[in-house]
Protein backbone atom coordinates (compact mmCIF):
# COMPACT_ATOMS: atom_id res chain seq x y z
CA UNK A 1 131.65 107.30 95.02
CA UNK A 2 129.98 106.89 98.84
CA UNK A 3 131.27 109.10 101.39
CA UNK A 4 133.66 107.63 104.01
CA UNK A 5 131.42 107.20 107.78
CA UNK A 6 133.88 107.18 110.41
CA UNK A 7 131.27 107.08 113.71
CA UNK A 8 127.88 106.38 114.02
CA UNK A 9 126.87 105.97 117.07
CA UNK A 10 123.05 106.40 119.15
CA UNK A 11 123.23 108.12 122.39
CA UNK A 12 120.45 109.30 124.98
CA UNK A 13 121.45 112.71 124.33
CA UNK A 14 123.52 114.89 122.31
CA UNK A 15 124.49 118.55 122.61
CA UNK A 16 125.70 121.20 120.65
CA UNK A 17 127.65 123.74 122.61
CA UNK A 18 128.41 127.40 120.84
CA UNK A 19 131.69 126.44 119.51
CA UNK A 20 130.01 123.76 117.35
CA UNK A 21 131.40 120.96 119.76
CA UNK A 22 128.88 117.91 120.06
CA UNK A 23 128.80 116.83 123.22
CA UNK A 24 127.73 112.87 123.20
CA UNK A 25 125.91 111.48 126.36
CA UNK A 26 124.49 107.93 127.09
CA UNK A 27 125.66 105.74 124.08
CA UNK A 28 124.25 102.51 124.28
CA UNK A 29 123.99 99.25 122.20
CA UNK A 30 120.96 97.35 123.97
CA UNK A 31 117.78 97.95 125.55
CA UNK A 32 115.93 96.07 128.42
CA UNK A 33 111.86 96.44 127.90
CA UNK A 34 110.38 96.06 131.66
CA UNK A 35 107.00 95.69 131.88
CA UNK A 36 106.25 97.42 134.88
CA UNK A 37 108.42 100.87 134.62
CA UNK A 38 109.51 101.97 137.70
CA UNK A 39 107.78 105.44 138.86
CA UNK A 40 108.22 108.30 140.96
CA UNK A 41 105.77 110.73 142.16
CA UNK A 42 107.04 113.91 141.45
CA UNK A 43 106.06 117.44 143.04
CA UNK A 44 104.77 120.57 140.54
CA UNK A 45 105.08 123.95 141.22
CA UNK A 46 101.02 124.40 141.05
CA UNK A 47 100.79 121.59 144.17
CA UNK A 48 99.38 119.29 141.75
CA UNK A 49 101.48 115.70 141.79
CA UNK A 50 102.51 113.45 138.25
CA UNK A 51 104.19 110.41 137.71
CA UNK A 52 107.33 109.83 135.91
CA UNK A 53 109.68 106.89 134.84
CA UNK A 54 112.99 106.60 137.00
CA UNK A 55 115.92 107.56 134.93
CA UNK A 56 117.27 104.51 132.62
CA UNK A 57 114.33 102.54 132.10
CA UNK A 58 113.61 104.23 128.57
CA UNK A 59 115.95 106.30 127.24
CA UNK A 60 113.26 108.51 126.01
CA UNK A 61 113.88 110.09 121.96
CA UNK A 62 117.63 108.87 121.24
CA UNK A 63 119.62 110.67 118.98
CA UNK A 64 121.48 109.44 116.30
CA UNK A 65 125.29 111.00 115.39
CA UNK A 66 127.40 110.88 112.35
CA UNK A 67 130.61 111.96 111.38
CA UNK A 68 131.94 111.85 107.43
CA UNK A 69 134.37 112.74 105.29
CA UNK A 70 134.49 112.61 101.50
CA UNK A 71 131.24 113.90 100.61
CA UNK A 72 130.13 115.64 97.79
CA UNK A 73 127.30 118.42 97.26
CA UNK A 74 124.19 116.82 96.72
CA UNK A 75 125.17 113.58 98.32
CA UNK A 76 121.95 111.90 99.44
CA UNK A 77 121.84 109.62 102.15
CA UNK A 78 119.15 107.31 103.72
CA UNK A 79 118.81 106.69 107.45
CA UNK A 80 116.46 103.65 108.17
CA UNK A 81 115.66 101.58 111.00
CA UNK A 82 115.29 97.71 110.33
CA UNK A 83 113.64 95.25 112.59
CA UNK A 84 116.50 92.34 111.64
CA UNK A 85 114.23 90.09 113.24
CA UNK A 86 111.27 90.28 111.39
CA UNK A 87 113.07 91.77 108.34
CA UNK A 88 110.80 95.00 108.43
CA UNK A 89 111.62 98.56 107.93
CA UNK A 90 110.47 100.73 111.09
CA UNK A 91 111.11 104.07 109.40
CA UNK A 92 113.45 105.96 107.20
CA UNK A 93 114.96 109.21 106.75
CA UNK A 94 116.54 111.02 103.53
CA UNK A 95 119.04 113.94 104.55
CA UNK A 96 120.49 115.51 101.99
CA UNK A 97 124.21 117.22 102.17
CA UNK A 98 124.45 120.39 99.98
CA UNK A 99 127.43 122.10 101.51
CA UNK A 100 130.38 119.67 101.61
CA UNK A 101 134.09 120.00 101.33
CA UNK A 102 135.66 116.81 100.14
CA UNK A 103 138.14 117.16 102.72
CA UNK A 104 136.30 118.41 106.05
CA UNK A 105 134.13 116.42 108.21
CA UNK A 106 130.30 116.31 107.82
CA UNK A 107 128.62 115.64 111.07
CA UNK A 108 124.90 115.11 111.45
CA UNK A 109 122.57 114.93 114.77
CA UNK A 110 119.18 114.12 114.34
CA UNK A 111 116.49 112.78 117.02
CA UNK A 112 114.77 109.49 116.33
CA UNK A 113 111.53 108.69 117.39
CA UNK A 114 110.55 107.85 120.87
CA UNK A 115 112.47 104.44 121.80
CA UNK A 116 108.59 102.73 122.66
CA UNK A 117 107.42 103.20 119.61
CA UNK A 118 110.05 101.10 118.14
CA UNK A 119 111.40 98.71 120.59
CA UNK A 120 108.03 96.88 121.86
CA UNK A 121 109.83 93.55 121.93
CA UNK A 122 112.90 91.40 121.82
CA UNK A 123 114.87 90.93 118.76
CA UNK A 124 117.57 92.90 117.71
CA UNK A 125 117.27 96.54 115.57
CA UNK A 126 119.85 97.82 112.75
CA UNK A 127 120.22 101.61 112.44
CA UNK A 128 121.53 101.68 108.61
CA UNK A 129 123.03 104.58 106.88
CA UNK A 130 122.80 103.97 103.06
CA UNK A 131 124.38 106.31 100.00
CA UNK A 132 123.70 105.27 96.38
CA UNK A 133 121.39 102.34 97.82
CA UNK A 134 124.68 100.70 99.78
CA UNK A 135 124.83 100.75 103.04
CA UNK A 136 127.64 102.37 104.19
CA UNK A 137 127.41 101.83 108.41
CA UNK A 138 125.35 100.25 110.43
CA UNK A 139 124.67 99.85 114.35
CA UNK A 140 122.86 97.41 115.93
CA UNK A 141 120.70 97.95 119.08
CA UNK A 142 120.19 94.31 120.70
CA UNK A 143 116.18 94.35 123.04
CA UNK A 144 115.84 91.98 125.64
CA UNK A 145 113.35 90.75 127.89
CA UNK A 146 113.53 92.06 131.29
CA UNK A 147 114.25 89.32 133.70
CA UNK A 148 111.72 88.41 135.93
CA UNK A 149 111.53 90.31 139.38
CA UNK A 150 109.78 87.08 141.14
CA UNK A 151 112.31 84.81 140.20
CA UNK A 152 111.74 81.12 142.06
CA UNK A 153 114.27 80.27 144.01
CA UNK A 154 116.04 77.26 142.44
CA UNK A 155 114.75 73.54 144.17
CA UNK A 156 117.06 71.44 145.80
């Protein structure tokens, strides 16, 4: 029997405070890819000067979050990342879950990779979560061309 998901869900950020409490920040469902990131020159203690990408043009490592119930000791589950467009596996992950109560909630926060290395170009990205070799959730992240900043201006 599969355990029960009840939220999956990729965010920019996740915390843990001391009471255990996850504290979810930036969820998000698509990603623009612009080819020329915006910058800012940025100021370092030493005098030196680096560049860095402007907030929300790459949300950096995402994290992934999930919350279930009805799991066994020993349950193994399967995180992968599937390029639906191409049909292709971009990576996978096996977590196993030794300490369950049948009755509690499991919850799980892992990073993922930097969002670059796996979102070079349109199409649209399924983050599966699969026990027993079903897939028991899934979440789709949609990447889109950024629109062009020279637009011509429409002819009469």
């Amino acid at each position: 029997m599969n355990p029960l998901l009840q939220a999956l869900v990729i965010a920019e950020r996740i915390y843990v405070d001391t009471s255990d409490r996850k504290i979810i920040c930036g969820t998000f469902n698509q990603i623009v890819l612009k080819t020329t990131p915006a910058e800012r020159t940025v100021n370092n203690p030493d005098g030196s000067k680096t560049k860095k990408l402007l907030a929300g043009h790459d949300p950096g490592c995402p994290w992934f979050y999930l919350s279930l119930t009805d799991v066994i000791p020993g349950t193994v589950l399967t995180l992968q990342m599937m390029n639906v467009s191409k049909n292709k596996e971009m990576f996978n992950l096996s977590v196993t879950i030794d300490e369950a109560d049948r009755l509690s909630t499991v919850e799980i926060v892992l990073p993922l990779p930097p969002t670059m290395s796996f979102a070079k170009e349109p199409g649209t990205l399924s983050f599966d979560v699969l026990c027993n070799g079903e897939i028991i959730g899934s979440h789709r992240l949609l990447v889109k061309a950024a629109p062009s900043d020279h637009q011509t201006p429409p002819t009469e």
